[in-house]
C-alpha atoms as a PDB file:
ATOM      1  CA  UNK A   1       4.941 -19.830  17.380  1.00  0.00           C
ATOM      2  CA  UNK A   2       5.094 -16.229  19.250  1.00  0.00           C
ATOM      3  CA  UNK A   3       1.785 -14.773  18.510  1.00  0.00           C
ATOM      4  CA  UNK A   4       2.147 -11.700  20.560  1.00  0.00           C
ATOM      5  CA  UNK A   5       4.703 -10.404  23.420  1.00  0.00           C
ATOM      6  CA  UNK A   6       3.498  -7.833  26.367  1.00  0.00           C
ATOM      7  CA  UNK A   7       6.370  -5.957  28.313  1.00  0.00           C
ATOM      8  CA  UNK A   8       7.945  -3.127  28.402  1.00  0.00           C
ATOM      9  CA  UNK A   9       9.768  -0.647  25.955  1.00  0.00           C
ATOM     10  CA  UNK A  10      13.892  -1.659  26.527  1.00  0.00           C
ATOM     11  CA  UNK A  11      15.283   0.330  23.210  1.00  0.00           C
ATOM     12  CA  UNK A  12      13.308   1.543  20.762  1.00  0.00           C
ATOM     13  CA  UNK A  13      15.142   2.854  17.278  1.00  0.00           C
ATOM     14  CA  UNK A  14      13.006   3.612  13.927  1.00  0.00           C
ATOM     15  CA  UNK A  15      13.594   0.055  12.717  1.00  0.00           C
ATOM     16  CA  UNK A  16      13.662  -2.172  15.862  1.00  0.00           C
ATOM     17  CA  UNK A  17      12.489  -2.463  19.054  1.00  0.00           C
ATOM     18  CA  UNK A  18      13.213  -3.696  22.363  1.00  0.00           C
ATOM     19  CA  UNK A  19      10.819  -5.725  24.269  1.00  0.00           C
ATOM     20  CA  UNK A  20      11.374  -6.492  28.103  1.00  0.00           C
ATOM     21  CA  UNK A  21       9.118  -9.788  28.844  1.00  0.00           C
ATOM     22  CA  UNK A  22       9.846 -10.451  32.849  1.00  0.00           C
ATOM     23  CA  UNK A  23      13.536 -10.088  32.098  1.00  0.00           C
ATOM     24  CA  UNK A  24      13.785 -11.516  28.691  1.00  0.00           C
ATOM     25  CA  UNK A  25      14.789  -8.997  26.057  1.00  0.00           C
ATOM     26  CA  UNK A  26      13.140  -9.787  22.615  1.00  0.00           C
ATOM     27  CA  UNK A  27      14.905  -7.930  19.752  1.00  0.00           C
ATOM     28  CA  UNK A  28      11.552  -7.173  17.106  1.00  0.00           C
ATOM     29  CA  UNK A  29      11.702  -5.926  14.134  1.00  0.00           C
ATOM     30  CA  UNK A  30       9.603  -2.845  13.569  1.00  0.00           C
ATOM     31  CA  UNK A  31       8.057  -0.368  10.590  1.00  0.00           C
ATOM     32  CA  UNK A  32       8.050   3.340  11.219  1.00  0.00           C
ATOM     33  CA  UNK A  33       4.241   3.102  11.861  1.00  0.00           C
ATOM     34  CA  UNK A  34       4.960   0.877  14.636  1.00  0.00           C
ATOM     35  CA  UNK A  35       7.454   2.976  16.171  1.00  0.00           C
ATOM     36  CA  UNK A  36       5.727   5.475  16.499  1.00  0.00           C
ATOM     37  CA  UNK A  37       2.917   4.434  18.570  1.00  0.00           C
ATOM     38  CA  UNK A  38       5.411   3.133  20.693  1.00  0.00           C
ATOM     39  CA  UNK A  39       7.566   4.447  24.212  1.00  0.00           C
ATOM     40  CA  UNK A  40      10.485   3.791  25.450  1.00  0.00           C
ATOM     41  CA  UNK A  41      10.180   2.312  29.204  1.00  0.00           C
ATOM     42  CA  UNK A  42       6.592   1.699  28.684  1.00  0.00           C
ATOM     43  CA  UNK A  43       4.102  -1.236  28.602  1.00  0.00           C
ATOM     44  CA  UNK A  44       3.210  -2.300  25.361  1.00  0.00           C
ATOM     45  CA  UNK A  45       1.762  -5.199  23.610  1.00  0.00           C
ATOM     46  CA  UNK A  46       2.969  -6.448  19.878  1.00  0.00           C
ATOM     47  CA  UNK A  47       1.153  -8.778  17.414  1.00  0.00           C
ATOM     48  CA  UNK A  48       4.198 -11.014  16.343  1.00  0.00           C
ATOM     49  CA  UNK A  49       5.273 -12.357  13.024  1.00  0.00           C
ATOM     50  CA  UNK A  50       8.183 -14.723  13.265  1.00  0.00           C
ATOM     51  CA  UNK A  51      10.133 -16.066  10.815  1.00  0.00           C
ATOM     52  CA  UNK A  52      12.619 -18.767  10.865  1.00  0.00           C
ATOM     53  CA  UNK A  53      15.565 -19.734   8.633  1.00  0.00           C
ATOM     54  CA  UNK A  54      18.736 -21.711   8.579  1.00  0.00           C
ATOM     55  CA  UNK A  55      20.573 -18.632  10.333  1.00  0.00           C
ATOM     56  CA  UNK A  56      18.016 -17.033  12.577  1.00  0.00           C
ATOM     57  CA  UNK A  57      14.710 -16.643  14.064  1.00  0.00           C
ATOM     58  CA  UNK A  58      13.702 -13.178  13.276  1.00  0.00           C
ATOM     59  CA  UNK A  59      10.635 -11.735  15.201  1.00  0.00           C
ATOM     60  CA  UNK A  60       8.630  -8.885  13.641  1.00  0.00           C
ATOM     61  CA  UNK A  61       6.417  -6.541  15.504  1.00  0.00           C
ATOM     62  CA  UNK A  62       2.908  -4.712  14.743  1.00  0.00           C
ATOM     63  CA  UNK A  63       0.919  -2.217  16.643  1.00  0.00           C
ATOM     64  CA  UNK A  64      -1.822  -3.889  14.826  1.00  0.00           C
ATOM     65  CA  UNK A  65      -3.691  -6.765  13.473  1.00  0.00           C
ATOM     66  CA  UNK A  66      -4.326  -5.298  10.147  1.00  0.00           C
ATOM     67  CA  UNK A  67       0.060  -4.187   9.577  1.00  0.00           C
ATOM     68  CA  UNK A  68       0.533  -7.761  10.254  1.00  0.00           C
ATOM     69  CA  UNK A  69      -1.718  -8.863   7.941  1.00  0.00           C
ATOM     70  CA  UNK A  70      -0.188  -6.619   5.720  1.00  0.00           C
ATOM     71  CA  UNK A  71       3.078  -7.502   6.105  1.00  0.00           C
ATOM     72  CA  UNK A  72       2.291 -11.517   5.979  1.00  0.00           C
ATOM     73  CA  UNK A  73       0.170 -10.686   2.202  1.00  0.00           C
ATOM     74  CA  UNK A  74       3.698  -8.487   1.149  1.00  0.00           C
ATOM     75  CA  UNK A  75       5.943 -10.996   1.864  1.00  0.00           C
ATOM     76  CA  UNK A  76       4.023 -13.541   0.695  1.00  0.00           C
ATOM     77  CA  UNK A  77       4.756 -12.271  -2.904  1.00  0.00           C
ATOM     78  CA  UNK A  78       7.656 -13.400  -4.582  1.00  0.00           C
ATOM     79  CA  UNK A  79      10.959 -11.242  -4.715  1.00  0.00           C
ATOM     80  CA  UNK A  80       9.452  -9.265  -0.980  1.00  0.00           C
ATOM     81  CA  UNK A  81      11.516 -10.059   1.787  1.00  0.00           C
ATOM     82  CA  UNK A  82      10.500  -9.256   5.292  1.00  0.00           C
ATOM     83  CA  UNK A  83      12.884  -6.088   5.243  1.00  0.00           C
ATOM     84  CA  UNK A  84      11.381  -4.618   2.112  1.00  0.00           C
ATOM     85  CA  UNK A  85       7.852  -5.174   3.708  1.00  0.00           C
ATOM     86  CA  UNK A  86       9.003  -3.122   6.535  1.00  0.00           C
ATOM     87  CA  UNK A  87       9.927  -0.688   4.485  1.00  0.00           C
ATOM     88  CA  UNK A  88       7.085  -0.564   2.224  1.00  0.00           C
ATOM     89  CA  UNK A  89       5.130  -0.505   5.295  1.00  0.00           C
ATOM     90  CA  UNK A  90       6.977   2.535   6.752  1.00  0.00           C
ATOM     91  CA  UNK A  91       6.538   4.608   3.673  1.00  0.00           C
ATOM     92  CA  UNK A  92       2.888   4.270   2.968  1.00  0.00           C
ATOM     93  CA  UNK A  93       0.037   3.908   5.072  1.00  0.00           C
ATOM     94  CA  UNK A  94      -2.018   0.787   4.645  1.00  0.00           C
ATOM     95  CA  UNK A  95      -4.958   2.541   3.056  1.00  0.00           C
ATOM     96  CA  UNK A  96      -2.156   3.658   0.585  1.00  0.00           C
ATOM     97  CA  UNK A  97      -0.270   0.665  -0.117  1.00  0.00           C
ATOM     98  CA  UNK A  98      -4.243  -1.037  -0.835  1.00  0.00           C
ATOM     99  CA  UNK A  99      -5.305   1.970  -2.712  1.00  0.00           C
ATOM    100  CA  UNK A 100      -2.021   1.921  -5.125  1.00  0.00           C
ATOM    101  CA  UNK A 101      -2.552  -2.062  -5.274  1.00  0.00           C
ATOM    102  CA  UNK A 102      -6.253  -2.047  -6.158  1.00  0.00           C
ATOM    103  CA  UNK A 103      -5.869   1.021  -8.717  1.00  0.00           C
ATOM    104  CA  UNK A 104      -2.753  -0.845 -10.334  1.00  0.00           C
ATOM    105  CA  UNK A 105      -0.605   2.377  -8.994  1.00  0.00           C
ATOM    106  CA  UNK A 106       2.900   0.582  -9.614  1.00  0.00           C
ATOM    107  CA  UNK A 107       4.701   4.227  -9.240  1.00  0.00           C
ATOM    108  CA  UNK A 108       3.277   4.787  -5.563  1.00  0.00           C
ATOM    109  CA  UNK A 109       4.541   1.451  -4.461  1.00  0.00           C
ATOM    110  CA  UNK A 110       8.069   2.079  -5.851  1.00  0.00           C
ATOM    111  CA  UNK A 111       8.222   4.990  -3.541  1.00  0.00           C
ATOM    112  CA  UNK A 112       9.567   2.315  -0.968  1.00  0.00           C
ATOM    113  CA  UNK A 113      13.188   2.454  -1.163  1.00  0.00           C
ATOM    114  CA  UNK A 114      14.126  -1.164  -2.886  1.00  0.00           C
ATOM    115  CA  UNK A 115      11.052  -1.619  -5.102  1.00  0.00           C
ATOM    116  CA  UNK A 116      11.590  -1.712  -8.647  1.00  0.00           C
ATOM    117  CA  UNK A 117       9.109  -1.899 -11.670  1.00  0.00           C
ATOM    118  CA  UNK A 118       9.156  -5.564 -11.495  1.00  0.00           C
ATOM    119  CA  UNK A 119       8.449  -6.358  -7.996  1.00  0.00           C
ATOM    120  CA  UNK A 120       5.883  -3.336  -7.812  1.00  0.00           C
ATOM    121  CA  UNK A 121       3.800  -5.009 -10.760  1.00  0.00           C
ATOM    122  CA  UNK A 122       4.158  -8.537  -9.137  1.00  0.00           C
ATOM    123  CA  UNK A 123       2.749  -7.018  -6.051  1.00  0.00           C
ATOM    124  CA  UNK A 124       0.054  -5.345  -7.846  1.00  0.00           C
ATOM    125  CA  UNK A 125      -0.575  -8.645  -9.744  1.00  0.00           C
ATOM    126  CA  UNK A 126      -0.215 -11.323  -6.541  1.00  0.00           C
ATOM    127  CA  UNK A 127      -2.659  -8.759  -4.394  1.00  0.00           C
ATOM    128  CA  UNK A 128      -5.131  -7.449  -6.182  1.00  0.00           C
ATOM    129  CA  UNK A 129      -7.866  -9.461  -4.405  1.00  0.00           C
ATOM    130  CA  UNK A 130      -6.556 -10.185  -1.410  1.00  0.00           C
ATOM    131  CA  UNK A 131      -6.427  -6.242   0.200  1.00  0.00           C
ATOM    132  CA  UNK A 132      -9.706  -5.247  -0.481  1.00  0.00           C
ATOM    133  CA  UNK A 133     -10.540  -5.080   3.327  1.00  0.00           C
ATOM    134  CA  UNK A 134      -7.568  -2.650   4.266  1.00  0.00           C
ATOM    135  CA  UNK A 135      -9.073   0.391   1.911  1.00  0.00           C
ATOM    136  CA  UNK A 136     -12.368   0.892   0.422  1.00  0.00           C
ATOM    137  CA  UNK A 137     -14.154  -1.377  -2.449  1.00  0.00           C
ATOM    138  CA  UNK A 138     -12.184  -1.468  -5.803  1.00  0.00           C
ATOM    139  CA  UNK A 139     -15.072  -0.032  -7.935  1.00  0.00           C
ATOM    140  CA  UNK A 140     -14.840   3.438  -5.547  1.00  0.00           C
ATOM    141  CA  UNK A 141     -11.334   3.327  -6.023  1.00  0.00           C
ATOM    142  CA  UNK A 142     -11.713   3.009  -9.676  1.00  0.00           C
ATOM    143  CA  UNK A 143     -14.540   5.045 -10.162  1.00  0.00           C
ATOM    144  CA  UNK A 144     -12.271   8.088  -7.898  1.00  0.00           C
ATOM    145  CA  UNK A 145      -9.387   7.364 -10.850  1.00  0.00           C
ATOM    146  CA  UNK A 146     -11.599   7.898 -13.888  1.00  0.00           C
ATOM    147  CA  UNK A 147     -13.184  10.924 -12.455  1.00  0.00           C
ATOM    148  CA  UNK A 148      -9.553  12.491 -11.949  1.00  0.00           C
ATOM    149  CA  UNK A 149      -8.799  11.422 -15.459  1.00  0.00           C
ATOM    150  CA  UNK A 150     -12.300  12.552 -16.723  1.00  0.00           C
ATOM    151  CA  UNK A 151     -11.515  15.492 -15.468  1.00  0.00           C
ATOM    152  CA  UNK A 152      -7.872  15.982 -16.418  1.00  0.00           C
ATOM    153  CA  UNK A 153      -9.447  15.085 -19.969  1.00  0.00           C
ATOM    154  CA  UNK A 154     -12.064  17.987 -19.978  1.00  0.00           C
ATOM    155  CA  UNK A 155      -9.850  20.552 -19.016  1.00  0.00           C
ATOM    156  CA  UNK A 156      -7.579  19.874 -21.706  1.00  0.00           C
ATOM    157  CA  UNK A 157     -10.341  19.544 -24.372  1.00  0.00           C
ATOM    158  CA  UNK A 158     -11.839  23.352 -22.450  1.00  0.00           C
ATOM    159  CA  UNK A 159      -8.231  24.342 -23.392  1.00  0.00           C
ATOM    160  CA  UNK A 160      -8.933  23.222 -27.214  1.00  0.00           C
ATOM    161  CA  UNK A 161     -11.802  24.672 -27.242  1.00  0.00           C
ATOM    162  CA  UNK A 162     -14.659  21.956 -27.115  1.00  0.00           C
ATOM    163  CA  UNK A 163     -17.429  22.579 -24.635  1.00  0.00           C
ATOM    164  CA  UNK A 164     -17.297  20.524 -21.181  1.00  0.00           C
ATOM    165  CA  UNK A 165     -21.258  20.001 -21.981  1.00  0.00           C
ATOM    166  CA  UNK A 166     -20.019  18.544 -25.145  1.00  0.00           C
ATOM    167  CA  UNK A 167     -17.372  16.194 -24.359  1.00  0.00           C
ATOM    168  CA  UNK A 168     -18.577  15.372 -21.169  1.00  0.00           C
ATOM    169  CA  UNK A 169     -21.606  13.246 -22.250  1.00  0.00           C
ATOM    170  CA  UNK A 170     -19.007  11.244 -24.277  1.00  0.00           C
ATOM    171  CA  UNK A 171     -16.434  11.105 -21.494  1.00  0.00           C
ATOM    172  CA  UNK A 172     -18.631   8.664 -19.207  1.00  0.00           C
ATOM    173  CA  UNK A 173     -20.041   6.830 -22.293  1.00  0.00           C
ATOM    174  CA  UNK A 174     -16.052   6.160 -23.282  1.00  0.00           C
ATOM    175  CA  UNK A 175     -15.229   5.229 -19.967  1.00  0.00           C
ATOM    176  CA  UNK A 176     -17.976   2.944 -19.495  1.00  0.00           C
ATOM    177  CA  UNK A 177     -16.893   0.979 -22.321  1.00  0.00           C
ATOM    178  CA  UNK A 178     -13.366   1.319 -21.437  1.00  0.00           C
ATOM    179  CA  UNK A 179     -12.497   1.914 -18.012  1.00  0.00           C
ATOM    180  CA  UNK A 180      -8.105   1.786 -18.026  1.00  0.00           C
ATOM    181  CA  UNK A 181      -7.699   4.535 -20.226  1.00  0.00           C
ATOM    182  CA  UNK A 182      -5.394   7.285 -19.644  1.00  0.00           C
ATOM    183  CA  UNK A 183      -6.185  10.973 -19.888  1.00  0.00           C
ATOM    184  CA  UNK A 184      -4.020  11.352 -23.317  1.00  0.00           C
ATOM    185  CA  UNK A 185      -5.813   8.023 -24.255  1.00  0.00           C
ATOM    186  CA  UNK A 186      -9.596   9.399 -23.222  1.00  0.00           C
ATOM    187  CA  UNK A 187      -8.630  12.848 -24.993  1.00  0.00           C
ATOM    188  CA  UNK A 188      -7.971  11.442 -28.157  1.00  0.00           C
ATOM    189  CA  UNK A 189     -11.204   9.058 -28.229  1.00  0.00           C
ATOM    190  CA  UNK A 190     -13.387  12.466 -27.441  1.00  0.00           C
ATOM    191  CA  UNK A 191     -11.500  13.813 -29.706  1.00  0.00           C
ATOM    192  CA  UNK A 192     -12.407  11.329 -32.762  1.00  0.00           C
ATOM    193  CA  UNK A 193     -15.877  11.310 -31.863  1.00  0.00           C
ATOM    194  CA  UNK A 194     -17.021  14.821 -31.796  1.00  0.00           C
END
């Protein structure tokens, strides 16, 4: 198994790169991330994933540890192929790709051209505990989401009206109890409590 390949820069294209290892050209599979750190006709070093088939032996290529690890825990969920990992991988950043799996974001991960609905929730689903180490703890992440709604939920009750001293007292006592709500959801609670 290739676990990493040093050499130089021989093409280099958004998707694919290139690698010169004393005279061997390995083609590698790439994300936009990756490209991007990389040069053509210079040294560089790759953390390899490689996958073999029936009809090829497909390299894949990371400027870091942590995109491979990435990439292994994407395709690792059923209905991902190792293309649509790329892709996923070179429209969000790892902190947002964790971030919209640990919040249950399934519209942020569709962003990736080739996600639908279903394969966003089954990522969401299949990863929820296994990228906690590529973005901050979940309860931050889910404490930042219910202060945006919390707020999105005051405003609109200042707009009716109701005090923010008022409804903001029952706000975290609601959201305590029930963390998923949406704002529409939290708004109407407030609403038939006051």
């Amino acid at each position: 198994m290739i676990f990493s390949l040093q050499g130089t820069v021989q093409e280099l294209t958004p998707t694919y790169a290139v690698i010169n290892v004393q005279g061997v050209g390995y083609y590698v599979g790439i994300s936009l991330m990756t490209s991007q750190t990389l040069t053509l006709n210079q040294q560089t070093v790759l953390f390899i994933q490689q996958i073999i088939r029936e009809d090829a032996h497909l390299l894949f290529g990371f400027n870091t540890r942590s995109e491979k690890e990435m990439f292994n825990l994407l395709i690792s969920v059923n209905g991902v192929g190792a293309i649509s990992a790329l892709i996923l991988l070179s429209t969000l950043s790892l902190d947002e790709i964790a971030s919209g799996i640990l919040s249950g974001n399934s519209a942020l991960i569709q962003k990736a051209k080739g996600i639908g609905a279903k394969t966003a929730e089954r990522i969401i689903v299949d990863l929820k505990d296994k990228v906690q180490k590529f973005s901050g703890p979940a309860e931050n992440i889910s404490s930042l989401m219910n202060n945006k709604i919390k707020d999105e939920a005051l405003s609109a009750l200042e707009v009716l009206g109701i005090p923010k001293r008022t409804s903001e007292k029952m706000a975290d006592k609601i959201l305590k109890q029930n963390p998923d709500l949406s704002v529409e959801e939290l708004v109407k609670q407030i609403l038939k409590n006051i």
